[in-house]
PDB file of N, CA and C in Angstrom:
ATOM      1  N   UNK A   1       0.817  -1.190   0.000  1.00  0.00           N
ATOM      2  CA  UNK A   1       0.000   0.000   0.000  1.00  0.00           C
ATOM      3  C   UNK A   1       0.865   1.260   0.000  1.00  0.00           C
ATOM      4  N   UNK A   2       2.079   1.682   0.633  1.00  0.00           N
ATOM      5  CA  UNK A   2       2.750   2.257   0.367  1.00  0.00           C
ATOM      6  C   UNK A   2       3.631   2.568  -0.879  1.00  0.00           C
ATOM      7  N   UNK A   3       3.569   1.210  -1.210  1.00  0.00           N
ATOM      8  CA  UNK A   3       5.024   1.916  -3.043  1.00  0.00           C
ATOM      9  C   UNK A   3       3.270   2.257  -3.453  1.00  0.00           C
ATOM     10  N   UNK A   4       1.890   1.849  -3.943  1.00  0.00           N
ATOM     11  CA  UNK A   4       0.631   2.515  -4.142  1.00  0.00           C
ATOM     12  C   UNK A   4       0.452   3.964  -4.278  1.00  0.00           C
ATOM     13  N   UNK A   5       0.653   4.018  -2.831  1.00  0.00           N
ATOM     14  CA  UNK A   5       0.552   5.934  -3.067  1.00  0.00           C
ATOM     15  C   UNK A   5       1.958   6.967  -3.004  1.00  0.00           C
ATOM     16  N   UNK A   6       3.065   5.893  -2.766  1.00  0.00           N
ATOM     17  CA  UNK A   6       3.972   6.760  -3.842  1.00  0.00           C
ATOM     18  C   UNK A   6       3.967   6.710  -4.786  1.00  0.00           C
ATOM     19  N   UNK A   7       3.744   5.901  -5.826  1.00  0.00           N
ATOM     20  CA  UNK A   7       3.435   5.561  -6.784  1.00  0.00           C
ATOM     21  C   UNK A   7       1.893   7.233  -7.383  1.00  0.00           C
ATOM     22  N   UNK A   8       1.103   7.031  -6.271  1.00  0.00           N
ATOM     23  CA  UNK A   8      -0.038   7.983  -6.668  1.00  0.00           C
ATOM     24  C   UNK A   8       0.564   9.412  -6.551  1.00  0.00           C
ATOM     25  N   UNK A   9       1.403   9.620  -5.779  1.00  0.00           N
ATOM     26  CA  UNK A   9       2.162  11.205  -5.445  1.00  0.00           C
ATOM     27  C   UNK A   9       3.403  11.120  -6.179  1.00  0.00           C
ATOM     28  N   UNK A  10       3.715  10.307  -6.826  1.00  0.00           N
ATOM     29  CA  UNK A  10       4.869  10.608  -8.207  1.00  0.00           C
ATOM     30  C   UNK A  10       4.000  11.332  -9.208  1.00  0.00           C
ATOM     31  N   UNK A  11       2.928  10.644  -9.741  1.00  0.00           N
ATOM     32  CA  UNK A  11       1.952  10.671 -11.055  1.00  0.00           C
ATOM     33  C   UNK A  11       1.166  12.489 -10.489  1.00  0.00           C
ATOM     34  N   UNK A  12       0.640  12.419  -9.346  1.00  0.00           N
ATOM     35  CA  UNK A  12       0.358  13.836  -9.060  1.00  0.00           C
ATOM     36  C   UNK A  12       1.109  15.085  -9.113  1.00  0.00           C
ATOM     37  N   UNK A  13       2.428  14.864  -8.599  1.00  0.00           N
ATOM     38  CA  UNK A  13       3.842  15.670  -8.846  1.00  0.00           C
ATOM     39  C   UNK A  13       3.597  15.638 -10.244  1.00  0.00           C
ATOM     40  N   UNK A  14       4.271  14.692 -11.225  1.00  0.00           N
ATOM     41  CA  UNK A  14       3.923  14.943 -12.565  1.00  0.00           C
ATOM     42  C   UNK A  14       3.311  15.929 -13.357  1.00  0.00           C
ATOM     43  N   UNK A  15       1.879  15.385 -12.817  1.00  0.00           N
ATOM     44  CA  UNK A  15       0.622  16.278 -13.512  1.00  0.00           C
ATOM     45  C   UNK A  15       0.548  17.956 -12.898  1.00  0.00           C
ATOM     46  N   UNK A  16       0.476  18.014 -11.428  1.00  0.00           N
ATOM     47  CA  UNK A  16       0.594  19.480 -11.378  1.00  0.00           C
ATOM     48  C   UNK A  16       1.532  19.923 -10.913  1.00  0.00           C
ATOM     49  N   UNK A  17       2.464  19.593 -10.967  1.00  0.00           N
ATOM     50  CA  UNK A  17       4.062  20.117 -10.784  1.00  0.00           C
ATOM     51  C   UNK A  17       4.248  20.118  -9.345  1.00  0.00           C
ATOM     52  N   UNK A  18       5.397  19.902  -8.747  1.00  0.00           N
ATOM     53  CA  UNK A  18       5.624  19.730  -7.103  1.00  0.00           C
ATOM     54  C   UNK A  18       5.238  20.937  -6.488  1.00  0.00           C
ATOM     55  N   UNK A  19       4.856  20.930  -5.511  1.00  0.00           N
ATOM     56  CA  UNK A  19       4.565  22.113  -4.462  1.00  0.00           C
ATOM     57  C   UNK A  19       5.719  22.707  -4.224  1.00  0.00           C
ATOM     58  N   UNK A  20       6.598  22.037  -4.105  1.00  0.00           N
ATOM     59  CA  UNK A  20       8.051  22.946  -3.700  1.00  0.00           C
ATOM     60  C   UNK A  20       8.484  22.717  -4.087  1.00  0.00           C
ATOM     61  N   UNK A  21       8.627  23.213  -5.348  1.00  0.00           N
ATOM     62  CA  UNK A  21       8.922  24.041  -6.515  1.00  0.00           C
ATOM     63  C   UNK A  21       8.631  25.549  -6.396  1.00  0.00           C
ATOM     64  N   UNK A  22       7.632  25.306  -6.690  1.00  0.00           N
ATOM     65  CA  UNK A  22       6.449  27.016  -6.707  1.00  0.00           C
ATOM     66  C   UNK A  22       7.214  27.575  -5.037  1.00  0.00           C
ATOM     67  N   UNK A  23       7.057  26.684  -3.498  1.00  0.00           N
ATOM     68  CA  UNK A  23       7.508  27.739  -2.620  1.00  0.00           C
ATOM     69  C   UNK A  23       8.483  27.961  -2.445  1.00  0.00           C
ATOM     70  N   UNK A  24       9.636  27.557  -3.019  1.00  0.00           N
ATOM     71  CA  UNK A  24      10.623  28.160  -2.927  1.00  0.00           C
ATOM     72  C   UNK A  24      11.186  29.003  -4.049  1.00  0.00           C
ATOM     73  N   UNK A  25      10.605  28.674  -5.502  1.00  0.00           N
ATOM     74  CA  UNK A  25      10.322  29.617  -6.422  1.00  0.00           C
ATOM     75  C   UNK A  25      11.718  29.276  -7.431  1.00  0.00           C
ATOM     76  N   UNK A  26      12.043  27.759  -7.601  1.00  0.00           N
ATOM     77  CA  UNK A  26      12.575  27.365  -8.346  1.00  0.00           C
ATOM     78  C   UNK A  26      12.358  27.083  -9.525  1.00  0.00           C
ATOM     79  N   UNK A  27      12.983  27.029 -10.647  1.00  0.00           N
ATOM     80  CA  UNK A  27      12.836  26.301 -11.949  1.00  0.00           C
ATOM     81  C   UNK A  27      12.152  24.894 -11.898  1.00  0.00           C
ATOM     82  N   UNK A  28      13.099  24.031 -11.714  1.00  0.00           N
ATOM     83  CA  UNK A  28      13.355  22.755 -11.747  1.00  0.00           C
ATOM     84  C   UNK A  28      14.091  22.319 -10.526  1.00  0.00           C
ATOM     85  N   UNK A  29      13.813  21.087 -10.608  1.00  0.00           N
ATOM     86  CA  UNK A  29      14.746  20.151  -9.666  1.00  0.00           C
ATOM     87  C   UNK A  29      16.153  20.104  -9.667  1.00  0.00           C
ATOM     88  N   UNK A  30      16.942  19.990  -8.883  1.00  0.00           N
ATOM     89  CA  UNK A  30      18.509  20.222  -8.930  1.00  0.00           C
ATOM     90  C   UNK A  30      18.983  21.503  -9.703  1.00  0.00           C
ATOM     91  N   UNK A  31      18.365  22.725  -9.244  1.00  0.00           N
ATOM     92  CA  UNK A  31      18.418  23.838  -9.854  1.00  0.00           C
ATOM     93  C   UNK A  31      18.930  24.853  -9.149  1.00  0.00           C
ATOM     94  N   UNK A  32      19.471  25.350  -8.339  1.00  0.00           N
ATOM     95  CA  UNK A  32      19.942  26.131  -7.465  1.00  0.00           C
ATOM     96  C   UNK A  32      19.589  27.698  -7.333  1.00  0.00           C
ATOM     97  N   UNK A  33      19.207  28.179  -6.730  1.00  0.00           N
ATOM     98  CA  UNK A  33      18.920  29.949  -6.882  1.00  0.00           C
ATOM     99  C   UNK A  33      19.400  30.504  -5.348  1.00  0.00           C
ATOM    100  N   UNK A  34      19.445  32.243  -5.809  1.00  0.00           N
ATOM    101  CA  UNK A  34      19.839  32.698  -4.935  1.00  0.00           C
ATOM    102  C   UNK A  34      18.838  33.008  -4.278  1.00  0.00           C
ATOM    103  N   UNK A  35      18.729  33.479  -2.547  1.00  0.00           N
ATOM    104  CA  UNK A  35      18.293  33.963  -1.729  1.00  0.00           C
ATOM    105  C   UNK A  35      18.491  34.728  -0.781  1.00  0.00           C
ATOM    106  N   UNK A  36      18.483  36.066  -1.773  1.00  0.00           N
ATOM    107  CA  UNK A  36      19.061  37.197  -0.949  1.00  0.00           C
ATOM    108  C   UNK A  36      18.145  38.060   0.040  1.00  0.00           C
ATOM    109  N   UNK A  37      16.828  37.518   0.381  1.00  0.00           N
ATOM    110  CA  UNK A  37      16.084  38.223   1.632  1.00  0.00           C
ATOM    111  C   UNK A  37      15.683  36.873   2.638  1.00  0.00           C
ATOM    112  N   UNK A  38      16.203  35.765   2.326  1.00  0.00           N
ATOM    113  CA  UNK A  38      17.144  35.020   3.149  1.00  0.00           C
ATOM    114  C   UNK A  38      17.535  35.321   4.405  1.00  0.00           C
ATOM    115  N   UNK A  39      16.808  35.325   6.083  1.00  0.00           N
ATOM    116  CA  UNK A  39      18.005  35.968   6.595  1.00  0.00           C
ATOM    117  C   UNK A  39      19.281  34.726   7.194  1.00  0.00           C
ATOM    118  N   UNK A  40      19.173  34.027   6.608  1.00  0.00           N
ATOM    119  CA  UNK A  40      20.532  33.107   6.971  1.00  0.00           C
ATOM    120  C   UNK A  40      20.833  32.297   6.052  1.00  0.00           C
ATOM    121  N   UNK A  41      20.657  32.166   5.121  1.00  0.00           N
ATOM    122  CA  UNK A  41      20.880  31.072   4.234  1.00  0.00           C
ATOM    123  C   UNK A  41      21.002  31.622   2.509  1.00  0.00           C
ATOM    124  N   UNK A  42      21.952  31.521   1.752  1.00  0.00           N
ATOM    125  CA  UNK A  42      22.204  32.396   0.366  1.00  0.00           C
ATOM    126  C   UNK A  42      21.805  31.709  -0.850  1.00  0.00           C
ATOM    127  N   UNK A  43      21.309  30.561  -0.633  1.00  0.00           N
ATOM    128  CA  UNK A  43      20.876  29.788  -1.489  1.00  0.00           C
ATOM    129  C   UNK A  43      19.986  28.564  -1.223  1.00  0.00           C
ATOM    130  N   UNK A  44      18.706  28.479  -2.024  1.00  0.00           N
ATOM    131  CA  UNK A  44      18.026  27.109  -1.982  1.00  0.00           C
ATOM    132  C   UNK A  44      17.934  26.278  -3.256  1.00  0.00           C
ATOM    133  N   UNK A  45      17.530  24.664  -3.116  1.00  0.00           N
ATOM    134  CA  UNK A  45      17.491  23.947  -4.182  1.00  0.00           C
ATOM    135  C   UNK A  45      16.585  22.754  -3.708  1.00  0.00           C
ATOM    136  N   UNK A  46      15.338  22.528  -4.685  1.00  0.00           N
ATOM    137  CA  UNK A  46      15.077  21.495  -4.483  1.00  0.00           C
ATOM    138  C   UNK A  46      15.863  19.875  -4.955  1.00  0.00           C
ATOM    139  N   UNK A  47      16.479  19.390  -4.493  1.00  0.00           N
ATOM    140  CA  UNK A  47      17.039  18.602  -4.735  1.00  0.00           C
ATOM    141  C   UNK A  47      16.303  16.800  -4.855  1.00  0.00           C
ATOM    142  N   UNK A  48      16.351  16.649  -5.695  1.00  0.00           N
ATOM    143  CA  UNK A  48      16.150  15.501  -6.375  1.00  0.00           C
ATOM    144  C   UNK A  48      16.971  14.365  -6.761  1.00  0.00           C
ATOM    145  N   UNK A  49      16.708  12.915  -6.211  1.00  0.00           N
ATOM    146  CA  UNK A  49      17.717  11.787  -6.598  1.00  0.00           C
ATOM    147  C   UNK A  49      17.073  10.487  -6.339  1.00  0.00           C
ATOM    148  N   UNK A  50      16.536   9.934  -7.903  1.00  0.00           N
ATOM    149  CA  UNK A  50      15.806   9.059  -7.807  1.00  0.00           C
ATOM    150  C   UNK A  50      14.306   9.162  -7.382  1.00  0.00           C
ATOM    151  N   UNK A  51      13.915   8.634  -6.373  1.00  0.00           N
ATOM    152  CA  UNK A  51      12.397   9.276  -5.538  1.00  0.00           C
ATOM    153  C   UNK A  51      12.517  10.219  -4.620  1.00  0.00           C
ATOM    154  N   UNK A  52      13.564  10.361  -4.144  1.00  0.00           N
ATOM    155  CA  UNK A  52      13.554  11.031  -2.739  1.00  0.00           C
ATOM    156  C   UNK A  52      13.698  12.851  -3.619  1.00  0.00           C
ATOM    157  N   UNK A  53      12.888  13.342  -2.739  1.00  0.00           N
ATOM    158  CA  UNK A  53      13.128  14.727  -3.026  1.00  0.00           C
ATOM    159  C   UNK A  53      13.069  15.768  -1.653  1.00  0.00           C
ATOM    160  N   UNK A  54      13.875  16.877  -1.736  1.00  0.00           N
ATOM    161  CA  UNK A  54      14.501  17.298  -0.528  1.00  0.00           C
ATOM    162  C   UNK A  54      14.493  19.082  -0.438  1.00  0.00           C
ATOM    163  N   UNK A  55      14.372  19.998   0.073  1.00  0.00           N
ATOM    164  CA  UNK A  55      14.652  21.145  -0.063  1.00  0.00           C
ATOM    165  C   UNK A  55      15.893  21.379   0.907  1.00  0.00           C
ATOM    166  N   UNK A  56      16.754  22.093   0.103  1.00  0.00           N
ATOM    167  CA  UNK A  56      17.622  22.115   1.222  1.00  0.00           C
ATOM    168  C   UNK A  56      18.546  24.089   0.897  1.00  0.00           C
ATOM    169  N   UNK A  57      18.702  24.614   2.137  1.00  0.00           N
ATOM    170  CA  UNK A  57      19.032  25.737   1.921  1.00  0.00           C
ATOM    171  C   UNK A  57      20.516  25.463   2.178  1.00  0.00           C
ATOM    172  N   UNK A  58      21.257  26.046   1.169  1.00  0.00           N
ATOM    173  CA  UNK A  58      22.757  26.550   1.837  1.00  0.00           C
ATOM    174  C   UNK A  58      23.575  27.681   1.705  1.00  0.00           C
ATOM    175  N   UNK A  59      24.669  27.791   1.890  1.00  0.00           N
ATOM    176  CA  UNK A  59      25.591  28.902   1.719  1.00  0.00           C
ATOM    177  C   UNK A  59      25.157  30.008   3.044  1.00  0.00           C
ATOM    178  N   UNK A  60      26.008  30.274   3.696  1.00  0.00           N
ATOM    179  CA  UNK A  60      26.495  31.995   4.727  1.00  0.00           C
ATOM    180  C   UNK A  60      25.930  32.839   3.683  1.00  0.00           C
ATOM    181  N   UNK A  61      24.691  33.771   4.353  1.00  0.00           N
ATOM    182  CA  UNK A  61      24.142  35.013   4.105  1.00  0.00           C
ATOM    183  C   UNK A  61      25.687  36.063   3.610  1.00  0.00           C
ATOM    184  N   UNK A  62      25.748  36.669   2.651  1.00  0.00           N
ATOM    185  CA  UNK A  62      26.554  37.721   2.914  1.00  0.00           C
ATOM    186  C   UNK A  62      27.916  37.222   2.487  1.00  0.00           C
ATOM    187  N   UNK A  63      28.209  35.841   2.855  1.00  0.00           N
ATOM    188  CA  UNK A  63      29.835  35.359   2.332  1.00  0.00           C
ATOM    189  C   UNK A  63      30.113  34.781   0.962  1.00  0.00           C
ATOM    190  N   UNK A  64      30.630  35.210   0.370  1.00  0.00           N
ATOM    191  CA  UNK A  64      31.101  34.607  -0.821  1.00  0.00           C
ATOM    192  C   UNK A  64      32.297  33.856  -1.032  1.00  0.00           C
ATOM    193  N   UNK A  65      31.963  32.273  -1.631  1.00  0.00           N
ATOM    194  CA  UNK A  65      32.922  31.544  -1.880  1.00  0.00           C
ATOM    195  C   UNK A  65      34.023  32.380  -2.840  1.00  0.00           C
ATOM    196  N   UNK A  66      35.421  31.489  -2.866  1.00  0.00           N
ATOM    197  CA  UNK A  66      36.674  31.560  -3.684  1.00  0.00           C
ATOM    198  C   UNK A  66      36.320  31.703  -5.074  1.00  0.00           C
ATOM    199  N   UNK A  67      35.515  31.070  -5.368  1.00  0.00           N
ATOM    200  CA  UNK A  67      34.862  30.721  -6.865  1.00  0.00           C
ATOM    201  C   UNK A  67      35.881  30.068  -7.543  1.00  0.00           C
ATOM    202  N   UNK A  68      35.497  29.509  -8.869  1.00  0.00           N
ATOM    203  CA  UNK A  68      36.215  28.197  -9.480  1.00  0.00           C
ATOM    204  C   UNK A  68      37.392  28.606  -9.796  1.00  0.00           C
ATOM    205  N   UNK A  69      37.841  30.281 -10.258  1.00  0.00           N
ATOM    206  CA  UNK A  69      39.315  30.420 -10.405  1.00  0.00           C
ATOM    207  C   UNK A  69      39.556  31.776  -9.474  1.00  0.00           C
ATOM    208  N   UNK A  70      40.267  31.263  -8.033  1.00  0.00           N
ATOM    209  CA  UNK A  70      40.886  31.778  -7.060  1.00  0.00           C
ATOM    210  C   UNK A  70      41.911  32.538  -7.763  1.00  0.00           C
ATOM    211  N   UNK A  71      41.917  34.390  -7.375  1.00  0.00           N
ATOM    212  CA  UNK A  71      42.926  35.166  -7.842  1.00  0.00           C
ATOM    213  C   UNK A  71      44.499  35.065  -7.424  1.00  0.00           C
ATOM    214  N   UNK A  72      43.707  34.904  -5.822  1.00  0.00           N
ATOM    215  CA  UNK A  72      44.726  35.725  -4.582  1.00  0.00           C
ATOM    216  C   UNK A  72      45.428  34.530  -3.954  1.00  0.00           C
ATOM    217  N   UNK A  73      46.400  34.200  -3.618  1.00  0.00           N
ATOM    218  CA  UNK A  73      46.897  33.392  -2.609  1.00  0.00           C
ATOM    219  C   UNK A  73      45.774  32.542  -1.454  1.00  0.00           C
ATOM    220  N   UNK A  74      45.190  33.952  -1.022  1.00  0.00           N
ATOM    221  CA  UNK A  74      44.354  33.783   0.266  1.00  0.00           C
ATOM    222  C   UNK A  74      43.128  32.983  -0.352  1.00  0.00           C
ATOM    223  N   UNK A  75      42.332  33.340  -1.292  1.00  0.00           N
ATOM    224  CA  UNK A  75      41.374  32.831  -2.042  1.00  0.00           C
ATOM    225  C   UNK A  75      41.767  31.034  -2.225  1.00  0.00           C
ATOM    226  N   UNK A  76      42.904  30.942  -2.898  1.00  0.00           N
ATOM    227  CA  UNK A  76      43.323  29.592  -2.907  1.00  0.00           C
ATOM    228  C   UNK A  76      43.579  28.638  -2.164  1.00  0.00           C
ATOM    229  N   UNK A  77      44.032  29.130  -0.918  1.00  0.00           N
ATOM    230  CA  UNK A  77      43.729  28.696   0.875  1.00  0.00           C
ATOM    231  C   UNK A  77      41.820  28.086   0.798  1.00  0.00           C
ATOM    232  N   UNK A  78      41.755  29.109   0.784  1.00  0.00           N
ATOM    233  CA  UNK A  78      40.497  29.289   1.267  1.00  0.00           C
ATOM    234  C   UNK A  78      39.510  28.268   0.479  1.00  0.00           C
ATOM    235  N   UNK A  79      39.802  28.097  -0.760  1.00  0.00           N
ATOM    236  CA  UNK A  79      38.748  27.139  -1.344  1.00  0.00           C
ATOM    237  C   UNK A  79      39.627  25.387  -0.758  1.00  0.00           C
ATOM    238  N   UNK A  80      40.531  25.725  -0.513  1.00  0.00           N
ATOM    239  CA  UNK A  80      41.196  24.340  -0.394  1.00  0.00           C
ATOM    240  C   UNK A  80      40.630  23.608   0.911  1.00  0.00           C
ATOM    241  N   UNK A  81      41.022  24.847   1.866  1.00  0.00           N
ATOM    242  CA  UNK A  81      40.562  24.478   3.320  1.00  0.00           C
ATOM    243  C   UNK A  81      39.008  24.161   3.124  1.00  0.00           C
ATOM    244  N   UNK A  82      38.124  24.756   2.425  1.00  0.00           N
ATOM    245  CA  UNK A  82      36.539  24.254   2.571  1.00  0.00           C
ATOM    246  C   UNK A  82      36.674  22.928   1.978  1.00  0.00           C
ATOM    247  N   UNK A  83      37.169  22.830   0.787  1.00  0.00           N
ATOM    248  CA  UNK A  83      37.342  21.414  -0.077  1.00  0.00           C
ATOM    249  C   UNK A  83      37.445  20.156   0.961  1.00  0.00           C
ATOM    250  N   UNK A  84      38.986  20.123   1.487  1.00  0.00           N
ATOM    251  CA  UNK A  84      39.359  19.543   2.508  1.00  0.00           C
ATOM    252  C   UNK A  84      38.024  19.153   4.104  1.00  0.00           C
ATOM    253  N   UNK A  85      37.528  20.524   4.762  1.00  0.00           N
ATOM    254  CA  UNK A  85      36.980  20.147   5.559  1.00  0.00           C
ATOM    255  C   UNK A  85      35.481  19.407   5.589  1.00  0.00           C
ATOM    256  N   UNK A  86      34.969  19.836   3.853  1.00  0.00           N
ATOM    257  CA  UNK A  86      33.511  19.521   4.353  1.00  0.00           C
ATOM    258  C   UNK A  86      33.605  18.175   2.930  1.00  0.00           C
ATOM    259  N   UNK A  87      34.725  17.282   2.779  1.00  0.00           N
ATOM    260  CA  UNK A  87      34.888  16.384   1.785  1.00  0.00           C
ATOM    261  C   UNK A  87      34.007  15.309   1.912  1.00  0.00           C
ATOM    262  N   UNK A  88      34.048  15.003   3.421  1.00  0.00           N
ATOM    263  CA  UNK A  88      33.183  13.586   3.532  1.00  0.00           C
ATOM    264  C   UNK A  88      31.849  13.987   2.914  1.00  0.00           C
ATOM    265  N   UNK A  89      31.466  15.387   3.656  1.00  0.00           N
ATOM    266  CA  UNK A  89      29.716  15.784   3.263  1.00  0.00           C
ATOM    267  C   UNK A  89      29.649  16.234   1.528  1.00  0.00           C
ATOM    268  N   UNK A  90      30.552  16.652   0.804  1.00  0.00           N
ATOM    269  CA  UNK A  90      30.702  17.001  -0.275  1.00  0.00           C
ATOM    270  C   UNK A  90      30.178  15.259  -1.069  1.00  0.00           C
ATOM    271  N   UNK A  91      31.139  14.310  -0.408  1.00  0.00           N
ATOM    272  CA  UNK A  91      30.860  13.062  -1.079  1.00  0.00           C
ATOM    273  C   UNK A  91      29.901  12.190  -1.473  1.00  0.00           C
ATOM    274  N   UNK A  92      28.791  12.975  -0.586  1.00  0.00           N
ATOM    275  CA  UNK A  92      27.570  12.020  -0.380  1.00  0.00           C
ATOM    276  C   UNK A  92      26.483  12.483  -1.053  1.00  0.00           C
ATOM    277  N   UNK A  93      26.942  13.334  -1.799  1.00  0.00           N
ATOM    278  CA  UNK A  93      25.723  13.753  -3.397  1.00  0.00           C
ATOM    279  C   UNK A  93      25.034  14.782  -2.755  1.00  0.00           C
ATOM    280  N   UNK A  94      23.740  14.991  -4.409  1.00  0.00           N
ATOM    281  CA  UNK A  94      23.096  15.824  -4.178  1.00  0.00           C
ATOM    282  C   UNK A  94      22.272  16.238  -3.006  1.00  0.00           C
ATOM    283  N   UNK A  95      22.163  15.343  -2.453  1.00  0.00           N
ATOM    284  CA  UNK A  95      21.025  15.074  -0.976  1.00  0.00           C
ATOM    285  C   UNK A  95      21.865  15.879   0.046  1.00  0.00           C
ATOM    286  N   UNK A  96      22.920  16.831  -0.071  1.00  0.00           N
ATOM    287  CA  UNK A  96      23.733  17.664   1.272  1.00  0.00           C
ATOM    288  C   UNK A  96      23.918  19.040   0.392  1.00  0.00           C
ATOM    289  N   UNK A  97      23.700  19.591   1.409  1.00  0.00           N
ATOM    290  CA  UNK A  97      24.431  20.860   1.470  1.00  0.00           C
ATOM    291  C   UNK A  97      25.569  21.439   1.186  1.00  0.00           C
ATOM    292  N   UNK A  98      26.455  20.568   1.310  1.00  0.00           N
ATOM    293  CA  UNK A  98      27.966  20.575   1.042  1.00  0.00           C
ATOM    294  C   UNK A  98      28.226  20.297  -0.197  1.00  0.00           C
ATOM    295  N   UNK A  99      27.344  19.662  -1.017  1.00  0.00           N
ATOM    296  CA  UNK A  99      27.388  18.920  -1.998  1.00  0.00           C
ATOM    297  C   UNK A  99      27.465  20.590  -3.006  1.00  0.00           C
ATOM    298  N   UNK A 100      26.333  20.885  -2.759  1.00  0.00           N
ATOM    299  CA  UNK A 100      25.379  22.533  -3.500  1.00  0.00           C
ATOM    300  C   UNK A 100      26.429  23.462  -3.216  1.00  0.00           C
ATOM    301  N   UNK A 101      26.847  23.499  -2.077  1.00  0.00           N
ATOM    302  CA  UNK A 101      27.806  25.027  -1.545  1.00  0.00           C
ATOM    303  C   UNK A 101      29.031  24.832  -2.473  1.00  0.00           C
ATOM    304  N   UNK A 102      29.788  23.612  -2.358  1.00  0.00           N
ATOM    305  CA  UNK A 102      30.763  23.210  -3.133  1.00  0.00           C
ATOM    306  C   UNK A 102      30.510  23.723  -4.895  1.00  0.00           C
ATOM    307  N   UNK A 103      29.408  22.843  -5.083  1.00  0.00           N
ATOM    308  CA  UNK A 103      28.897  23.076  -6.551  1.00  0.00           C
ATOM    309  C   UNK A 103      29.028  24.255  -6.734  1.00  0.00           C
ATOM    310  N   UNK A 104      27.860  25.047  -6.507  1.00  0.00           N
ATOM    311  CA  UNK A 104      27.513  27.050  -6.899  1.00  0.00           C
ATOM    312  C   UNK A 104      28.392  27.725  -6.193  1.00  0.00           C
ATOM    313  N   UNK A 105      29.185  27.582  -5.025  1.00  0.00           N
ATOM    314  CA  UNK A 105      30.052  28.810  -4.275  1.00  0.00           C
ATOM    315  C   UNK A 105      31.447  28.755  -4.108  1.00  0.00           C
ATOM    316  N   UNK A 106      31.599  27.316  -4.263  1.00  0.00           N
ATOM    317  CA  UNK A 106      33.392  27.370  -4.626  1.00  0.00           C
ATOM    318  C   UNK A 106      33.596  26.953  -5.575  1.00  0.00           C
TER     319      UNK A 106
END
């Protein structure tokens, strides 16, 4: 009875598009946007993998990652040390936070 009405709330998602989607005011699934009246969090994504689907906010209000090409010395620290500390959570896919922050902010 359960795979049933997941089965019935896949086919409903389908037909009128997920609810959160629309409240968090995303595109699509695994889509990332900013959230700058946010007061703690700089980014949301509904995240999607397989059945499971997830909203998850990340990134420091206000801080900006190294981004993919670090100018400065310090910048290059700096994306290394996040790389390094949040690797295990980076590893475990789309379903983390670490996964997204990594992706869009460093």
């Amino acid at each position: 009875m359960v795979i049933t009405l997941s089965v019935n709330y896949q086919r409903y998602n389908m037909a009128q598009g997920d609810p959160r989607l629309k409240r968090v005011g995303v595109s699509g699934y695994n889509k990332p946007k900013r959230t700058p009246n946010h007061p703690t969090k700089s980014h949301v994504v509904v995240a999607k993998e397989g059945d499971q689907v997830k909203t998850i906010r990340f990134g420091q209000q206000g801080v900006s990652g190294a981004g993919k090409a670090p100018k400065t010395l310090a910048q290059i620290k700096r994306r290394k040390s996040f790389k390094a500390r949040h690797a295990q959570n980076i590893a475990k896919g789309k379903m983390s936070a670490a996964y997204w922050a990594d992706k869009v902010k460093w």
